[in-house]
Protein backbone atom coordinates (compact mmCIF):
# COMPACT_ATOMS: atom_id res chain seq x y z
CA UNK A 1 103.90 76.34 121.12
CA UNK A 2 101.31 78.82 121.57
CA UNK A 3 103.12 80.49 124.97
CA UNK A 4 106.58 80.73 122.19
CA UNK A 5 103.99 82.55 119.51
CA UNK A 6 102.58 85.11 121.76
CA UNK A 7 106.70 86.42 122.72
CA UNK A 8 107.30 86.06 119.11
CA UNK A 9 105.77 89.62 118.35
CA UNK A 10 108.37 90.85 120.45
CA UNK A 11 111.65 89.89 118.60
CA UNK A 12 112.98 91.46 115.89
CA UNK A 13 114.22 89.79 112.54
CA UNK A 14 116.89 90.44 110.63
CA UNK A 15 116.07 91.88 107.32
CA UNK A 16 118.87 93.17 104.82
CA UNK A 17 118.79 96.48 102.83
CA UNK A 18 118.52 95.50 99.19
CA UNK A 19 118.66 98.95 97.53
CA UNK A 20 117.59 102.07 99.02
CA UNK A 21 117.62 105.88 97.34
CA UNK A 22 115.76 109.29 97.52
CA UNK A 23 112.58 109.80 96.38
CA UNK A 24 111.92 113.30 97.69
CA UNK A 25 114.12 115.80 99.89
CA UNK A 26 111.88 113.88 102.48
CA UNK A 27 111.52 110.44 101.46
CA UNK A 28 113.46 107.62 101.11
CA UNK A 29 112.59 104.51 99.08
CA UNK A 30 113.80 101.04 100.81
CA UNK A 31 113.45 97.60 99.33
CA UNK A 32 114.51 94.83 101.80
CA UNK A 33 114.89 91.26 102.60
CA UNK A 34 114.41 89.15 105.55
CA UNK A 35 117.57 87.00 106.27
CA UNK A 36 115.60 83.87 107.01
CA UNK A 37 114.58 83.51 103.44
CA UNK A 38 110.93 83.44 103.97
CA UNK A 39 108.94 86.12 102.50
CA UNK A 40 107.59 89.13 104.79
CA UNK A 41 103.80 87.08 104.86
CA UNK A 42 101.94 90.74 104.55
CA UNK A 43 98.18 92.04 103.28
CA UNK A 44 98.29 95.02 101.66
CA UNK A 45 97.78 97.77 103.72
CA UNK A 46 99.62 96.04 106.97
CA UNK A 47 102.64 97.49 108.78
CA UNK A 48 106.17 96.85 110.00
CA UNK A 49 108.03 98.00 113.40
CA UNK A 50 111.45 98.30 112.04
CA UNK A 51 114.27 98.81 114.33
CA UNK A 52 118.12 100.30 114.45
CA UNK A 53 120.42 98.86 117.24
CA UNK A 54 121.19 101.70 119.30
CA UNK A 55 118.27 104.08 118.40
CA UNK A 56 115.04 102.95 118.33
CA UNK A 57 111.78 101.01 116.67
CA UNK A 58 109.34 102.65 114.87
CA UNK A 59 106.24 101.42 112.75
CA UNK A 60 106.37 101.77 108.98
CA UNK A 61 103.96 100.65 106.09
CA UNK A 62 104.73 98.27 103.45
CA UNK A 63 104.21 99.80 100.55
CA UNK A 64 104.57 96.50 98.30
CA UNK A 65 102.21 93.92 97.20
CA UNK A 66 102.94 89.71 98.36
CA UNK A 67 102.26 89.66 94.91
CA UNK A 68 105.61 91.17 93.39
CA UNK A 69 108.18 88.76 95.21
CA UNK A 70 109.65 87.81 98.44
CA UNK A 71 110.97 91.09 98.86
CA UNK A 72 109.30 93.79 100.62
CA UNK A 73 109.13 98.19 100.34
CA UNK A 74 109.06 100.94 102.66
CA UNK A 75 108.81 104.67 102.46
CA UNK A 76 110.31 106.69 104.96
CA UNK A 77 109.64 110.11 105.54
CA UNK A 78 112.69 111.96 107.83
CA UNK A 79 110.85 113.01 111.00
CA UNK A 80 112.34 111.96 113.69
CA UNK A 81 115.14 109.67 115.66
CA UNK A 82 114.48 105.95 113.76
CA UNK A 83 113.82 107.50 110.58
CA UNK A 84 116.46 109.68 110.39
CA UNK A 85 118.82 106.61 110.97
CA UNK A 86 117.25 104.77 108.24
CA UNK A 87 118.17 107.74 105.60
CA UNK A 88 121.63 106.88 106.50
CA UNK A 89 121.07 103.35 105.63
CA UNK A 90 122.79 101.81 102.20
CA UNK A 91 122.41 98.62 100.78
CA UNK A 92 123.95 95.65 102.87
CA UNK A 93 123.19 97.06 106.24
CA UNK A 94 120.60 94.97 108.23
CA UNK A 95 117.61 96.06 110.50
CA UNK A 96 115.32 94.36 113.06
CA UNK A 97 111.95 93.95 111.57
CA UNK A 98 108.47 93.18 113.92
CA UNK A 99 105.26 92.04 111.93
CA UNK A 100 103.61 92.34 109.95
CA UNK A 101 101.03 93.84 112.20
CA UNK A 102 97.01 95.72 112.20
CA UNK A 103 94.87 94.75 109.81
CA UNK A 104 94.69 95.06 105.21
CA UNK A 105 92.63 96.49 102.41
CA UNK A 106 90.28 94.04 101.61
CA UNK A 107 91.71 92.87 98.90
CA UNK A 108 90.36 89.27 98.64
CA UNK A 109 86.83 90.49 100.37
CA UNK A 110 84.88 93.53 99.99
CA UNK A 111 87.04 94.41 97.00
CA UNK A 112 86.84 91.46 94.55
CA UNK A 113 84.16 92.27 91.66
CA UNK A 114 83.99 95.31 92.70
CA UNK A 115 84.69 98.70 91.13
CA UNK A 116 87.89 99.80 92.92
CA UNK A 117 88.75 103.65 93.65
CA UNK A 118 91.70 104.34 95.55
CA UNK A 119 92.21 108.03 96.67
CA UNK A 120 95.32 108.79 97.79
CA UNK A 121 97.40 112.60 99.51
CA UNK A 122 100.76 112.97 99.95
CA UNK A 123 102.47 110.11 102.20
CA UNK A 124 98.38 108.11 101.87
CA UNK A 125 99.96 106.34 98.24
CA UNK A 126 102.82 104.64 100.29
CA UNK A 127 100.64 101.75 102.24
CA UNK A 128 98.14 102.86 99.27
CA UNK A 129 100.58 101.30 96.25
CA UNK A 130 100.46 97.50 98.19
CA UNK A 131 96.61 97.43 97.15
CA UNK A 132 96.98 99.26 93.68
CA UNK A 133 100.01 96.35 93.27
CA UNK A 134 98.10 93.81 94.26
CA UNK A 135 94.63 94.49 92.09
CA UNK A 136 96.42 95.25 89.19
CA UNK A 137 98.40 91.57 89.52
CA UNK A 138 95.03 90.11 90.46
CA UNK A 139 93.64 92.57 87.57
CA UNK A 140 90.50 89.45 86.43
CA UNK A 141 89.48 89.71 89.90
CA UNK A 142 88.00 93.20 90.14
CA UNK A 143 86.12 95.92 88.10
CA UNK A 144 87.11 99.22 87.30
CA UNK A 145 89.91 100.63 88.66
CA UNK A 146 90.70 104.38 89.28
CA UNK A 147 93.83 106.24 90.88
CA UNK A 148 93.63 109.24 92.48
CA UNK A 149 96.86 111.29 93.78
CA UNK A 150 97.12 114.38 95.18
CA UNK A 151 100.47 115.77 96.68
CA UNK A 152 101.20 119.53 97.30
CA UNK A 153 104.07 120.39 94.77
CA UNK A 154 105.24 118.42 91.77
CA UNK A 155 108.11 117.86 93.74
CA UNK A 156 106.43 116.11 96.35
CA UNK A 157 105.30 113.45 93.85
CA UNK A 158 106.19 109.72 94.63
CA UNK A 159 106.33 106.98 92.40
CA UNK A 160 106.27 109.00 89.79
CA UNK A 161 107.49 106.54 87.59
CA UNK A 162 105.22 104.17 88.44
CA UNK A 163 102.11 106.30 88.02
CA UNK A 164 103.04 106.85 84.66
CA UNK A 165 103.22 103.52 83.60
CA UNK A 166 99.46 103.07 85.64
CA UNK A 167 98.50 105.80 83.49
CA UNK A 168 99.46 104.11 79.81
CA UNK A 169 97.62 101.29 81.27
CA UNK A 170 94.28 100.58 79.28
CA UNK A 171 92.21 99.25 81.87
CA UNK A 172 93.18 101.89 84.65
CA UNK A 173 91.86 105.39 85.10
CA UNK A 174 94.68 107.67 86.75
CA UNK A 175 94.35 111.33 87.51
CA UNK A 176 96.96 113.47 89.78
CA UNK A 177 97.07 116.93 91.20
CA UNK A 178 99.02 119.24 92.70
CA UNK A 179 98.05 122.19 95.52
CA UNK A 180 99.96 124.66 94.08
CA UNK A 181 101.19 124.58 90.41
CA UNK A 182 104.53 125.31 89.17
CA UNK A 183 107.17 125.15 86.03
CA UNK A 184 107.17 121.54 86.67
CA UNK A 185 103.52 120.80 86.86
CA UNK A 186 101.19 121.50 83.88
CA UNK A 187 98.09 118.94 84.81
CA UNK A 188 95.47 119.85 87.00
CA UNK A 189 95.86 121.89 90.13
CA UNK A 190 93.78 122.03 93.39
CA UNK A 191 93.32 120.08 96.74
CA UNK A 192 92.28 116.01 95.82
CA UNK A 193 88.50 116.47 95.59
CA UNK A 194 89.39 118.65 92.81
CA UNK A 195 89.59 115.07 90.89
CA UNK A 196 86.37 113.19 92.19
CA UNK A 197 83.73 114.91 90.64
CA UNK A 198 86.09 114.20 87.17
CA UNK A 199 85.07 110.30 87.65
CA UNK A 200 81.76 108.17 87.18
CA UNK A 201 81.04 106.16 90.03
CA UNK A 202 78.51 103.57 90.31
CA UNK A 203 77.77 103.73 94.25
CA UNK A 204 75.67 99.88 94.50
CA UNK A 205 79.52 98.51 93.03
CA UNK A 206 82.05 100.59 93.99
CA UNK A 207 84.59 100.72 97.01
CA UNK A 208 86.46 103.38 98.00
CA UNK A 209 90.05 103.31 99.50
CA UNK A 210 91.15 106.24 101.17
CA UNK A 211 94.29 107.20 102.52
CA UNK A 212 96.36 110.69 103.35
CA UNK A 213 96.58 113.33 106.11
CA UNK A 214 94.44 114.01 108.53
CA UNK A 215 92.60 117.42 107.46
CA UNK A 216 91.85 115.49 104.06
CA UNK A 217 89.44 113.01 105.53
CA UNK A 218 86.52 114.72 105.89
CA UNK A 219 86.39 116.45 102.94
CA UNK A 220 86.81 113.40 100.81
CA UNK A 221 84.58 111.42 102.44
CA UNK A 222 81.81 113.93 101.81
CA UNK A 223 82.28 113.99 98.65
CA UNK A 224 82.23 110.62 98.27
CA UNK A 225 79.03 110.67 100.35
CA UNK A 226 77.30 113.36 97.68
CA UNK A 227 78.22 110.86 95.26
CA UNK A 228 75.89 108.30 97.11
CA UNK A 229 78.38 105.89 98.10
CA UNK A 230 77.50 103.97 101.47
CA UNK A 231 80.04 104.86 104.43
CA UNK A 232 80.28 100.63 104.77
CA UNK A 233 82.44 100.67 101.22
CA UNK A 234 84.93 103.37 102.23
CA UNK A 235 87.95 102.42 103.32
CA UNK A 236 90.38 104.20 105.67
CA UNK A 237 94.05 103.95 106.90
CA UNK A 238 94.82 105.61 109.98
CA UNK A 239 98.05 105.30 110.93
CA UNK A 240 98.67 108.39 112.99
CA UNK A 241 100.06 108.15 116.31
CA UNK A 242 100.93 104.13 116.04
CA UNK A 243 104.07 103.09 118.32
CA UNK A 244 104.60 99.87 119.61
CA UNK A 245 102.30 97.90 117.24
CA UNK A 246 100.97 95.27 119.54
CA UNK A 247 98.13 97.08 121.64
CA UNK A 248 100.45 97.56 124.96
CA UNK A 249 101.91 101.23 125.13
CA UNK A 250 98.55 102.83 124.67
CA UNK A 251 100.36 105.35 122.25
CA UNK A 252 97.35 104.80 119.53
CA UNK A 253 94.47 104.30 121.72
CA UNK A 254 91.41 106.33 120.27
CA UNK A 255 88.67 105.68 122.88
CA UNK A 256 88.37 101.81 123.27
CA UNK A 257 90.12 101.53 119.91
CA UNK A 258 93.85 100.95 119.58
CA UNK A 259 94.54 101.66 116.02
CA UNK A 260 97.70 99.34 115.76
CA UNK A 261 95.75 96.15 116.54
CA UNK A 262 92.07 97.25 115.28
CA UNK A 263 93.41 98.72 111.97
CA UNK A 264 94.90 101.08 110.63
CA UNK A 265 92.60 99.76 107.89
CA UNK A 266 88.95 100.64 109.00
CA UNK A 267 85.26 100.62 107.18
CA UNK A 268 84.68 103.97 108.10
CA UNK A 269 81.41 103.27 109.19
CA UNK A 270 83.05 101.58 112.18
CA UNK A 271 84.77 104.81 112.91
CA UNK A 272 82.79 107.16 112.03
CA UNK A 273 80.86 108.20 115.47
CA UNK A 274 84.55 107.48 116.89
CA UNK A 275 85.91 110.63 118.58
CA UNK A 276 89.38 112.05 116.89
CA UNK A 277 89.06 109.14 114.55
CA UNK A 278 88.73 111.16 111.45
């Protein structure tokens, strides 16, 4: 039994596309199914290697909460061979899904009675959303909450929808910005640490989840460091450079670290005096 688990990892499921439509000129929103019946079994914060016959695999977060059904969402930004297959998807067609893989948020751990603030740039609110989902179904279990999004344009937003409905929440503090302002953006403008020093944070109670792009890293986490939170309750995804998802190809390896099997969810103490981690 074991000896049939470990090849497991390596065979693709069938999953069926249940809707999928545009978010952004590059994004495109996918909800699917897997044809066995049996729900995906993900953490927030995990990830999928989703394949097209013919093309390619490549590894994509799930950017629903186990919470919210047996179904399961992706995000897929058009960059490349596998993803710009899966923009040609509609509903019906069927994939090959792998996982899920890496490791979650810590949603039912460091998290619980805590004060939650989840920071989140650009593409960072796709894996980002499972957690937000998943708190604000779990809502008893945890403290304050706060949402943070930053994208570059208004154009660029995602879930916009969704954040609004966040936002007219009672029990949720959400704040957005934009890079660059325009005639379709009249909140706040400026990079995302525009928006911490707009919140009261309790450091002894608080954890931090942080996801985005690279360059934005460092400058959040110092501010969230000038704030006195401890570098042990800041949470990071790092996704970049992920391949293969089970440790093998090397693609992800960051020192002794392969991000694929050791996250892409890390404390960022753990990573911290890693080289090319952040």
């Amino acid at each position: 039994m074991s000896a049939q688990k470990a090849t497991d990892i390596y065979l693709p499921e069938q999953a069926t596309v249940l809707r999928a439509e545009p978010m952004t000129k590059m994004e495109r929103f996918f909800e699917l199914k897997m044809n066995s019946g049996k729900p995906l079994g993900h953490m927030p914060g995990q990830f999928v290697e989703v394949s097209i016959p013919g093309v390619g695999e490549a590894p994509i977060s799930v950017s629903s909460s186990p919470t919210r059904g047996d179904s399961f969402d992706l995000v897929v930004r058009n960059v490349g061979n596998v993803s710009g297959a899966m923009h040609k998807l509609e509903t019906v067609e069927r994939v090959g899904i792998r996982g899920p893989f890496g490791t979650s948020f810590p949603v039912d751990g460091e998290m619980k009675g805590k004060d939650v603030v989840f920071i989140c740039g650009g593409l960072g609110l796709v894996p980002v959303r499972s957690a937000i989902q998943y708190v604000l179904d779990n809502r008893e279990d945890y403290g304050r909450v706060v949402i943070l999004v930053g994208t570059k344009t208004a154009s660029d937003r995602l879930f916009s929808g969704e954040i609004e409905q966040w936002r007219a929440s009672q029990n949720i503090t959400v704040l957005e910005t934009v890079d660059h302002r325009d005639e379709h953006w009249s909140g706040i403008e400026g990079v995302i640490t525009t928006l911490i020093p707009l919140v009261k944070l309790n450091p002894s109670s608080t954890v931090a989840i942080v996801c985005g792009p690279p360059i934005m890293y460092k400058f959040v986490i110092v501010e969230l460091m000038r704030r006195k939170l401890p570098t042990g309750s800041i949470y990071v995804s790092l996704e970049r450079r992920m391949k293969c998802g089970v440790g093998k190809c090397g693609h992800c390896q960051i020192n002794n670290v392969y991000v694929c099997k050791c996250g892409p969810v890390f404390r960022f103490c753990d990573v911290d005096n890693l080289e090319e981690a952040i």
